[in-house]
PDB file of N, CA and C in Angstrom:
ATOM      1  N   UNK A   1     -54.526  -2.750  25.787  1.00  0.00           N
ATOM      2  CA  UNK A   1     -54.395  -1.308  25.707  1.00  0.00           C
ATOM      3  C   UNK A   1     -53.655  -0.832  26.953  1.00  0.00           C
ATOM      4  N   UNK A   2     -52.286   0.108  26.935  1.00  0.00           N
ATOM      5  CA  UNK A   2     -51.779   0.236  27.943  1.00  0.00           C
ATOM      6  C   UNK A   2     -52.184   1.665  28.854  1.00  0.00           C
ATOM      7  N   UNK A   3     -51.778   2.011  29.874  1.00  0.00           N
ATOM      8  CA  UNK A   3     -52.531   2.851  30.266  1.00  0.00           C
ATOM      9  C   UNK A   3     -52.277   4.612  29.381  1.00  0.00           C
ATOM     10  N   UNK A   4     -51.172   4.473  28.830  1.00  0.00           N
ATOM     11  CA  UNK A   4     -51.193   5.931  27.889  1.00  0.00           C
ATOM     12  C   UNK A   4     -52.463   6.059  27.308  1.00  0.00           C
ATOM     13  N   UNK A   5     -52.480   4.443  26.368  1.00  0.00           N
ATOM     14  CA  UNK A   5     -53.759   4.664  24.723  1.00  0.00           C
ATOM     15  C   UNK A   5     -55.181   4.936  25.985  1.00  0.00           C
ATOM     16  N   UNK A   6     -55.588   4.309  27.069  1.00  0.00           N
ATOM     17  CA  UNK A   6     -56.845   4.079  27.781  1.00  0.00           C
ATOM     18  C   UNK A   6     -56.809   6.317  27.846  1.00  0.00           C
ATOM     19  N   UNK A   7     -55.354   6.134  28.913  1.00  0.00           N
ATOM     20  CA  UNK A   7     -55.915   7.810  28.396  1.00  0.00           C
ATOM     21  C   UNK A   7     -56.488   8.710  27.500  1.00  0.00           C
ATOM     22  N   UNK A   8     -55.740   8.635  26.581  1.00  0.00           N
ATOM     23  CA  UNK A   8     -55.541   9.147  25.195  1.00  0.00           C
ATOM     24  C   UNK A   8     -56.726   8.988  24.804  1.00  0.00           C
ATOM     25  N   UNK A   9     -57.806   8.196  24.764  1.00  0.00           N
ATOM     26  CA  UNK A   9     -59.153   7.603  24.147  1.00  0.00           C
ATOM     27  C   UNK A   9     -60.307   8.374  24.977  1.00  0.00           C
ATOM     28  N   UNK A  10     -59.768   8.515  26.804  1.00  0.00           N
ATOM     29  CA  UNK A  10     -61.079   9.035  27.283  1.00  0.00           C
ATOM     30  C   UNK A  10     -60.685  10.620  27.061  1.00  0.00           C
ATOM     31  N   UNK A  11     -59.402  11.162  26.991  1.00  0.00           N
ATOM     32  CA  UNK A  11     -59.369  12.715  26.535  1.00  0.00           C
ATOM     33  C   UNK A  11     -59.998  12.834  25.003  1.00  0.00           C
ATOM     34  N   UNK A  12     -59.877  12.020  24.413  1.00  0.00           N
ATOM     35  CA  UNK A  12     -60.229  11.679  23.007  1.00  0.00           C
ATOM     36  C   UNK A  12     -61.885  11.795  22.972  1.00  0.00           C
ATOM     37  N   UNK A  13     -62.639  11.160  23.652  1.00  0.00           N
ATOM     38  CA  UNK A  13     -63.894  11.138  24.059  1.00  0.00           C
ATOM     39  C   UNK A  13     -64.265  12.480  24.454  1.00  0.00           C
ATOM     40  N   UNK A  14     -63.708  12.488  25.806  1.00  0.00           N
ATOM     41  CA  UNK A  14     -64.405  14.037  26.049  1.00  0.00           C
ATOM     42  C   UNK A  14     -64.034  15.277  25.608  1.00  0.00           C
ATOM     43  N   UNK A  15     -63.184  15.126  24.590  1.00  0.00           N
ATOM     44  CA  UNK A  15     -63.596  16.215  23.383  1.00  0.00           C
ATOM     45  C   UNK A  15     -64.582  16.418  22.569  1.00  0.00           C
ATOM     46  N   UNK A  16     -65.576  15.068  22.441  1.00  0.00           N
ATOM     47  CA  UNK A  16     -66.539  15.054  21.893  1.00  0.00           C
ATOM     48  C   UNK A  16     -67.790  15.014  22.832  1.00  0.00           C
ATOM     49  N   UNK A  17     -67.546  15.376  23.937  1.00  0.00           N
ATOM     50  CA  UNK A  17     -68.731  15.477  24.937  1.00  0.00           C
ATOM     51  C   UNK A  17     -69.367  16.716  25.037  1.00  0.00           C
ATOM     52  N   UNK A  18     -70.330  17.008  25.576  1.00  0.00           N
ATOM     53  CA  UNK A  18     -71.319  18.610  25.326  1.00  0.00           C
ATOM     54  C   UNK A  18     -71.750  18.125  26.605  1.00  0.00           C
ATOM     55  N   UNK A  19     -72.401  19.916  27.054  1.00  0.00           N
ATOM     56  CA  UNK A  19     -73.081  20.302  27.945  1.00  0.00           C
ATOM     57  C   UNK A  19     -74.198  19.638  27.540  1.00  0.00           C
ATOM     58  N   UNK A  20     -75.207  19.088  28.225  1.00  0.00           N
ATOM     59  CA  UNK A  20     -76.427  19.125  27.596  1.00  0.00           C
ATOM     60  C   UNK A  20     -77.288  19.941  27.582  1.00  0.00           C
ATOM     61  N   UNK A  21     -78.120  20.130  26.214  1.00  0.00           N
ATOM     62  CA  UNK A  21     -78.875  22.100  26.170  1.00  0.00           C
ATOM     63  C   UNK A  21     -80.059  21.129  25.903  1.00  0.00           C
ATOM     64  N   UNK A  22     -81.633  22.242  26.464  1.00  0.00           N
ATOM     65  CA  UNK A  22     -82.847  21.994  25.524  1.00  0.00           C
ATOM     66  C   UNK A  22     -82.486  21.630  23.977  1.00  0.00           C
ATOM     67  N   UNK A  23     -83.437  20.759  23.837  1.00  0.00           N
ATOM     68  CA  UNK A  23     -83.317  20.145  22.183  1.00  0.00           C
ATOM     69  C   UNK A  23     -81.791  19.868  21.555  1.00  0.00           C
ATOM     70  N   UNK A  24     -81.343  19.646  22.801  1.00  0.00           N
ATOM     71  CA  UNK A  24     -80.117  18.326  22.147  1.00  0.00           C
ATOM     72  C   UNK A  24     -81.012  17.186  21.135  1.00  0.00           C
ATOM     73  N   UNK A  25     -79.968  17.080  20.511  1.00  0.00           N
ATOM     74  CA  UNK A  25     -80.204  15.528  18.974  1.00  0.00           C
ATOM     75  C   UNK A  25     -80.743  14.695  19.606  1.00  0.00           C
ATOM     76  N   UNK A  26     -81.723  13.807  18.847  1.00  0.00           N
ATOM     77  CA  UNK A  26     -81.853  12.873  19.707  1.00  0.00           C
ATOM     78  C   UNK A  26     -80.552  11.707  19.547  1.00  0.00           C
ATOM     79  N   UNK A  27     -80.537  10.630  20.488  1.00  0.00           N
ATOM     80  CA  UNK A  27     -79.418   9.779  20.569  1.00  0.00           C
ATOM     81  C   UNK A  27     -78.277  10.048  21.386  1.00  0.00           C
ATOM     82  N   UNK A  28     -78.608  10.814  22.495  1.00  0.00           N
ATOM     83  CA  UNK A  28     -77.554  11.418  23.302  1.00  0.00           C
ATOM     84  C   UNK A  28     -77.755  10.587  24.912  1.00  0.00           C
ATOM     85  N   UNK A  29     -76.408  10.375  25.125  1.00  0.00           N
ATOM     86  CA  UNK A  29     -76.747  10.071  26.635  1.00  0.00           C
ATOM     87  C   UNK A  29     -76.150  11.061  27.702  1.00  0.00           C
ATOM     88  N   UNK A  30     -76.960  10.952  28.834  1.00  0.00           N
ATOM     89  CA  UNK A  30     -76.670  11.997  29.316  1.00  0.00           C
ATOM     90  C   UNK A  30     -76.290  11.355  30.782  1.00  0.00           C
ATOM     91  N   UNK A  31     -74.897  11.609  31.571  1.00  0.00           N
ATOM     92  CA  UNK A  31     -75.012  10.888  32.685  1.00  0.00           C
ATOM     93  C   UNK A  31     -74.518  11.762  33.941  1.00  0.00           C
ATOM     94  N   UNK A  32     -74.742  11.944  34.784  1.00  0.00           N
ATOM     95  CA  UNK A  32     -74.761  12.899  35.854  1.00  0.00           C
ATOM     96  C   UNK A  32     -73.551  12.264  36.968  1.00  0.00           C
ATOM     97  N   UNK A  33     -72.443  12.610  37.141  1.00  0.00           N
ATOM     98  CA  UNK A  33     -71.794  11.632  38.000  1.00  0.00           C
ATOM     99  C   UNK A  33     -70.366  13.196  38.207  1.00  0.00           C
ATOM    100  N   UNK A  34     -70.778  12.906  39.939  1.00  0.00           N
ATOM    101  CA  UNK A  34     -69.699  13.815  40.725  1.00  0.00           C
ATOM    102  C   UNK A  34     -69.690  15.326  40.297  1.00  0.00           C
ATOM    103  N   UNK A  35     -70.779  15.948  40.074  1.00  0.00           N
ATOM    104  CA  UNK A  35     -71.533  16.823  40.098  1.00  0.00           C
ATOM    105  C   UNK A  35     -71.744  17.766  38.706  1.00  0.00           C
ATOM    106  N   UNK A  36     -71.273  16.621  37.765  1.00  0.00           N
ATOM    107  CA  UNK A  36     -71.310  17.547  36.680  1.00  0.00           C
ATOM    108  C   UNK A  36     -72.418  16.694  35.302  1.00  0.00           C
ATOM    109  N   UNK A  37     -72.921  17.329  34.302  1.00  0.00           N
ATOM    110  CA  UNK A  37     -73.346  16.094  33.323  1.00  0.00           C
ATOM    111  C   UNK A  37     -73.242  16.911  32.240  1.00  0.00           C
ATOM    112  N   UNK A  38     -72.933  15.781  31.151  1.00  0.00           N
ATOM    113  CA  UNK A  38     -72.336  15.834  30.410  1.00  0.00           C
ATOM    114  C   UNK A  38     -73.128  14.654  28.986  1.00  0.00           C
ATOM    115  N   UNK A  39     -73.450  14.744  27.722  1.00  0.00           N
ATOM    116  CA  UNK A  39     -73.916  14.165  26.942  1.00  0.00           C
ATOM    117  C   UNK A  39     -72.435  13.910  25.805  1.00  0.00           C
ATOM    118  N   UNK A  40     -73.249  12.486  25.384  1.00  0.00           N
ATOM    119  CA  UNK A  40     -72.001  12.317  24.366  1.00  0.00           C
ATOM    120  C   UNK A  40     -72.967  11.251  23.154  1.00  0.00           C
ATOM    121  N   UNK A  41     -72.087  11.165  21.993  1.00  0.00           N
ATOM    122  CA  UNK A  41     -73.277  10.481  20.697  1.00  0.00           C
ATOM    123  C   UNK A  41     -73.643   9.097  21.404  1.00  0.00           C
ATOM    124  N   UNK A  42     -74.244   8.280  20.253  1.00  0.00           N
ATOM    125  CA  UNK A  42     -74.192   7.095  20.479  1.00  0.00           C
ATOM    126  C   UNK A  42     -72.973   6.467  20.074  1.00  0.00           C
ATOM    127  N   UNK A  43     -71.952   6.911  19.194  1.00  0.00           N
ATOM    128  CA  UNK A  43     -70.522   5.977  18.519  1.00  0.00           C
ATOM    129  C   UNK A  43     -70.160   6.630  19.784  1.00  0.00           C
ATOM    130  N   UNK A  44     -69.879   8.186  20.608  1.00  0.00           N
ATOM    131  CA  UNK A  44     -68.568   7.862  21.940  1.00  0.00           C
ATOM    132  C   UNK A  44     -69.360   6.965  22.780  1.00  0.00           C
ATOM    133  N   UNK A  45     -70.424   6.759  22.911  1.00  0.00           N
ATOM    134  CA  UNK A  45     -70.669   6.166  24.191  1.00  0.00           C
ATOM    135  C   UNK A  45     -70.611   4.580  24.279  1.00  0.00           C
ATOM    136  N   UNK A  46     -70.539   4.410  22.749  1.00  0.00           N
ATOM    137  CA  UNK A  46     -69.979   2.709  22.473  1.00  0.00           C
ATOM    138  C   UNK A  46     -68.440   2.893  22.996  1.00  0.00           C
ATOM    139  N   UNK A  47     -67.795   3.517  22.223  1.00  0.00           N
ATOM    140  CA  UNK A  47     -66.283   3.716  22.144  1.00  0.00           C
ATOM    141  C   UNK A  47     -66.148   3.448  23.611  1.00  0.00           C
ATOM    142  N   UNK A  48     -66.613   4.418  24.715  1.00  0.00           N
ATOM    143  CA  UNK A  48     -66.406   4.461  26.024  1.00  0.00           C
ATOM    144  C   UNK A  48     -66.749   2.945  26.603  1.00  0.00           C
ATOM    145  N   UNK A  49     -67.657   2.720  26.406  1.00  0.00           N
ATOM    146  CA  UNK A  49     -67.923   1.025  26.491  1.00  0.00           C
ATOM    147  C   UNK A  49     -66.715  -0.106  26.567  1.00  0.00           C
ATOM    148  N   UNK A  50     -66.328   0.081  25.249  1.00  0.00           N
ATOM    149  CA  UNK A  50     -65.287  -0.641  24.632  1.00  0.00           C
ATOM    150  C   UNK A  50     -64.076  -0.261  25.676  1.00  0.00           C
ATOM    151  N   UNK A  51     -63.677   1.042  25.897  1.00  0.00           N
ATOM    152  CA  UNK A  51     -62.910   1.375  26.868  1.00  0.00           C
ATOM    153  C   UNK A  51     -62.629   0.518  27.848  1.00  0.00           C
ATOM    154  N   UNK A  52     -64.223   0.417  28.406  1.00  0.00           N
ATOM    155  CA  UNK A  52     -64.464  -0.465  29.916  1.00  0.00           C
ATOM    156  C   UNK A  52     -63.950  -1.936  29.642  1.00  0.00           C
ATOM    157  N   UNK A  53     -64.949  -2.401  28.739  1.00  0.00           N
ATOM    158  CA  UNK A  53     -64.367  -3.749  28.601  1.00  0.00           C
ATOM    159  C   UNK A  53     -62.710  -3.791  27.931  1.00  0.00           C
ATOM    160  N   UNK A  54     -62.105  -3.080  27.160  1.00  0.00           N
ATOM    161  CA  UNK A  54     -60.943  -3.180  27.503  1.00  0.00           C
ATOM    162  C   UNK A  54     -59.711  -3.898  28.264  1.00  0.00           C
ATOM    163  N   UNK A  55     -60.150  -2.233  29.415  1.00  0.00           N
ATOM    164  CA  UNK A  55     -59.666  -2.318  30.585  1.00  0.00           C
ATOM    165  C   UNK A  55     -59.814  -3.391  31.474  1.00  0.00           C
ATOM    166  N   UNK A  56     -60.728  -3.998  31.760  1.00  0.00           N
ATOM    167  CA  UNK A  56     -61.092  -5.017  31.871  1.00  0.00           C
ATOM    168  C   UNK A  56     -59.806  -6.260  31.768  1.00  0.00           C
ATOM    169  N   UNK A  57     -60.252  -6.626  30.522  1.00  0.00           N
ATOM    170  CA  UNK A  57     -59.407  -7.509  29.320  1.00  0.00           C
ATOM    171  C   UNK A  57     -57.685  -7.459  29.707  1.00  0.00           C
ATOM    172  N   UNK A  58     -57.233  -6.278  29.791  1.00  0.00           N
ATOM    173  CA  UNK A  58     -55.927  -5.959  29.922  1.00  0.00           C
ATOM    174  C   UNK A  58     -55.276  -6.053  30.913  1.00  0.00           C
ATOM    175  N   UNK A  59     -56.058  -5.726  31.765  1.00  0.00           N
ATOM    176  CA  UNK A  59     -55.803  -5.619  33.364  1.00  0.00           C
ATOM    177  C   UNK A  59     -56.321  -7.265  34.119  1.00  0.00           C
ATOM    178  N   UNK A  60     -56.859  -7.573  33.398  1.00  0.00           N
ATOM    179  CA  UNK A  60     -57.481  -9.023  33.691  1.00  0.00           C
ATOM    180  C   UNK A  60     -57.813  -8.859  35.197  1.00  0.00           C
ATOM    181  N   UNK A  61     -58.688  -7.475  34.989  1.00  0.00           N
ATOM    182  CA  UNK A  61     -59.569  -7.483  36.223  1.00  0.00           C
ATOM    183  C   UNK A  61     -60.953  -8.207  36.326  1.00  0.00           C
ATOM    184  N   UNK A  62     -61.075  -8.892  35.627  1.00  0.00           N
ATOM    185  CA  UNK A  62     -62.720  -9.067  34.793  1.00  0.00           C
ATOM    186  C   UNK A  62     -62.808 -10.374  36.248  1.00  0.00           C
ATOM    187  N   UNK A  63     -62.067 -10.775  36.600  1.00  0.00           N
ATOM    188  CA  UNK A  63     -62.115 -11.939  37.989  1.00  0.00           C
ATOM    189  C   UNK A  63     -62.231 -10.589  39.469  1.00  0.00           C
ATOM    190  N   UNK A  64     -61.963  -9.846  39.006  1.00  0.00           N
ATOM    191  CA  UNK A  64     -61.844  -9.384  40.633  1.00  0.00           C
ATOM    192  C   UNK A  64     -63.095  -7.779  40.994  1.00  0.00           C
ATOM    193  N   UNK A  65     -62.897  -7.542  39.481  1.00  0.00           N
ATOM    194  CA  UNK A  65     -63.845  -6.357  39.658  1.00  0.00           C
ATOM    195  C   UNK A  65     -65.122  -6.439  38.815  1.00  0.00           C
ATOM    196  N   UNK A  66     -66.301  -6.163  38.989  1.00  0.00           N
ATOM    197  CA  UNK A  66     -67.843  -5.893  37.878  1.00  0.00           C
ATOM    198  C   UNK A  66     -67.343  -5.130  36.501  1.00  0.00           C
ATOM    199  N   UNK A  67     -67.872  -5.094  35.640  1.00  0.00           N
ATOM    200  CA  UNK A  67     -68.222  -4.194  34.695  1.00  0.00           C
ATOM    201  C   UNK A  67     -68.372  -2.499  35.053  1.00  0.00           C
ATOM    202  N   UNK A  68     -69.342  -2.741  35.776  1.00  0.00           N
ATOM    203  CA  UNK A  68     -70.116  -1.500  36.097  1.00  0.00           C
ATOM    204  C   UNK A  68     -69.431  -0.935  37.216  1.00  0.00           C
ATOM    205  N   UNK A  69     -68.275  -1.541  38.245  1.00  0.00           N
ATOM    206  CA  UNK A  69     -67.257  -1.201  38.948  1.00  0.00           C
ATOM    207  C   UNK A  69     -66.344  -0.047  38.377  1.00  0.00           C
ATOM    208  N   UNK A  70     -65.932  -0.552  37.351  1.00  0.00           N
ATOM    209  CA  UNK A  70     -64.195  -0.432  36.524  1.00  0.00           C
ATOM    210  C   UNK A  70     -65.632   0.982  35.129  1.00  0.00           C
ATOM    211  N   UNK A  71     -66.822   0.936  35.316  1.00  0.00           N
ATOM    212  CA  UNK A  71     -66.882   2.020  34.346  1.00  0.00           C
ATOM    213  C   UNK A  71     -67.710   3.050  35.722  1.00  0.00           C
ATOM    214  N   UNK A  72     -68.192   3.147  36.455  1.00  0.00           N
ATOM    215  CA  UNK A  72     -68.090   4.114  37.644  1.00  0.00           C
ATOM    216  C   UNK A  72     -66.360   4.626  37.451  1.00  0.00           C
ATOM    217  N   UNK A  73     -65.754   3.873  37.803  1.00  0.00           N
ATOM    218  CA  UNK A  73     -64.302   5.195  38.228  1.00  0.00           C
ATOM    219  C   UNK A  73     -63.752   5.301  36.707  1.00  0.00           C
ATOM    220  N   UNK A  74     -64.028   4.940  35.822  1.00  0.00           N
ATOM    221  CA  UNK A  74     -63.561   5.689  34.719  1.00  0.00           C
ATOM    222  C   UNK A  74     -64.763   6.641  34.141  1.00  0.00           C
ATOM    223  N   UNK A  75     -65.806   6.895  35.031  1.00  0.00           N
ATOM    224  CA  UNK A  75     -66.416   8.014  34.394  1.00  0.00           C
ATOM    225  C   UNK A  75     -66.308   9.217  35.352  1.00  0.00           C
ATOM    226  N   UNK A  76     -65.724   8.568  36.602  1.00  0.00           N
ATOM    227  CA  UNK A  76     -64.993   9.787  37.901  1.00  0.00           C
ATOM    228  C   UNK A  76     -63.660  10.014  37.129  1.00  0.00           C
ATOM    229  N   UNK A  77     -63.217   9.491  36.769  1.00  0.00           N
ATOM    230  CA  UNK A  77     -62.291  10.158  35.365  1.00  0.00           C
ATOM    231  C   UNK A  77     -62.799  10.945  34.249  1.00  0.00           C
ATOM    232  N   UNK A  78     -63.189  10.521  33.552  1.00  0.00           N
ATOM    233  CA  UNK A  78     -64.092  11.199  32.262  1.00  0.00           C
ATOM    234  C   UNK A  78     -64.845  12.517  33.445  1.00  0.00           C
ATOM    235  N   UNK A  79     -64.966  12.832  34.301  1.00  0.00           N
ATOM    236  CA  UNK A  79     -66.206  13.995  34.804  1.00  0.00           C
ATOM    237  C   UNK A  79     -64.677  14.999  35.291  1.00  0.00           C
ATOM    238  N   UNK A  80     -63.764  14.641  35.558  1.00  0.00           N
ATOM    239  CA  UNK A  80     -62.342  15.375  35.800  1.00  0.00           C
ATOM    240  C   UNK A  80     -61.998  16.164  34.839  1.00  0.00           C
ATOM    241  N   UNK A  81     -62.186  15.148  33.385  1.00  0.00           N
ATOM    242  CA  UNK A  81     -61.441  15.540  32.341  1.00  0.00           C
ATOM    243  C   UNK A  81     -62.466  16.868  32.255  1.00  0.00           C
ATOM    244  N   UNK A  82     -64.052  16.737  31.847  1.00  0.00           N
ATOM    245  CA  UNK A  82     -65.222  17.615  31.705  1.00  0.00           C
ATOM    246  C   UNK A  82     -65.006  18.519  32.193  1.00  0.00           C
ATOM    247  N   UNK A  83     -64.501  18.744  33.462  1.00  0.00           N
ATOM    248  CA  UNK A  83     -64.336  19.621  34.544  1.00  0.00           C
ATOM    249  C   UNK A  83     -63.135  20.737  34.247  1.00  0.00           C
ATOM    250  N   UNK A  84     -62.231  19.876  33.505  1.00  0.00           N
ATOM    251  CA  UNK A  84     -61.072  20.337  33.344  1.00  0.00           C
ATOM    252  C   UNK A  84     -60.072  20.819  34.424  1.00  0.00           C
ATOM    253  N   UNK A  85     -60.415  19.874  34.977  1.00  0.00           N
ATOM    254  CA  UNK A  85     -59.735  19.442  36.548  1.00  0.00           C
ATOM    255  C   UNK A  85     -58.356  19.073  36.125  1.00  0.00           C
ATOM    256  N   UNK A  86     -56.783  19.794  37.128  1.00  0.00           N
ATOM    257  CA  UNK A  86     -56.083  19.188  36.479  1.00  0.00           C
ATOM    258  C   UNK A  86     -55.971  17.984  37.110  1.00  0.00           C
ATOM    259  N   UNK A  87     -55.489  17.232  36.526  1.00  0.00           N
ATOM    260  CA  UNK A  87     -55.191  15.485  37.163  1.00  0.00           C
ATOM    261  C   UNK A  87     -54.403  14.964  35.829  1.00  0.00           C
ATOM    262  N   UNK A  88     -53.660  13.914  37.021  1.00  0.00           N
ATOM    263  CA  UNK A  88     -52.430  13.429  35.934  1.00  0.00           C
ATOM    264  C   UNK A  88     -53.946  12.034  35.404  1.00  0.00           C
ATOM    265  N   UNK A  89     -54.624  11.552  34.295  1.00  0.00           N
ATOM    266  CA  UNK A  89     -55.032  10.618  34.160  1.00  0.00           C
ATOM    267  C   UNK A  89     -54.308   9.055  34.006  1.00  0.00           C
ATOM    268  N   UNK A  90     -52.934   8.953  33.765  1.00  0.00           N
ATOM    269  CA  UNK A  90     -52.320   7.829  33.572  1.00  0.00           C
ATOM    270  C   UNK A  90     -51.908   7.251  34.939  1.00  0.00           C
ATOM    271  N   UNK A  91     -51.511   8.436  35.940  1.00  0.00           N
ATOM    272  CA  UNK A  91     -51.555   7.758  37.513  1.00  0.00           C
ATOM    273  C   UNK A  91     -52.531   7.293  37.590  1.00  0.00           C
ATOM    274  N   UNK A  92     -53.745   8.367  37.831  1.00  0.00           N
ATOM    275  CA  UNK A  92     -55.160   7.595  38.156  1.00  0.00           C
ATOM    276  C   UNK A  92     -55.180   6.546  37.810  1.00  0.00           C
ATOM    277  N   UNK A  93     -54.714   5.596  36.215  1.00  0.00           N
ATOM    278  CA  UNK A  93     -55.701   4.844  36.248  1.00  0.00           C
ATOM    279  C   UNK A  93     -54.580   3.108  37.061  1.00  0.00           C
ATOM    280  N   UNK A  94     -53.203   3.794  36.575  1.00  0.00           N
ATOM    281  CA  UNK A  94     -52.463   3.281  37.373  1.00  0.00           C
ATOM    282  C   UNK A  94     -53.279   2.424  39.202  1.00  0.00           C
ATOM    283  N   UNK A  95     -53.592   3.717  39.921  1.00  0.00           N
ATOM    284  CA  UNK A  95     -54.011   3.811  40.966  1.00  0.00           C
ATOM    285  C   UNK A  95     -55.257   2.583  40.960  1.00  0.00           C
TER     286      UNK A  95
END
């Protein structure tokens, strides 16, 4: 996946992300990161998963960086997008 589609998927995602309210559905995760939180189903939060390992895969970082490395800064991405922060995301992930 090159870095356009990786974009394209987490703007894709957090279109389907919510504030979280009293008596949200159940099956929601909710994750708090760089001062904002944000809930998403259980299919985005696979999808987002898949993202990680991906990226991973593509970048054939899977020797140099964790799992849980490479999905920390793509959820300091994903909390930008939430934010509606502008940021170019394809540098970032470049970066």
């Amino acid at each position: 996946m090159n870095t356009k589609k990786i974009a394209s998927k987490l703007m894709e995602i957090a279109e389907h992300a919510m504030i979280p309210h009293e008596g949200a559905p159940r099956g929601v995760w909710v994750d708090v990161q760089n001062a904002v939180s944000y809930s998403m189903s259980n299919e985005y939060r696979r999808e987002f998963d898949d993202l990680v390992i991906q990226f991973l895969k593509n970048r054939d970082w899977s020797n140099k960086f964790s799992e849980e490395f490479i999905s920390r800064k793509l959820r300091t991405l994903f909390a930008s997008i939430i934010k509606k922060e502008a940021i170019n995301i394809e540098k970032r992930l470049k970066s």
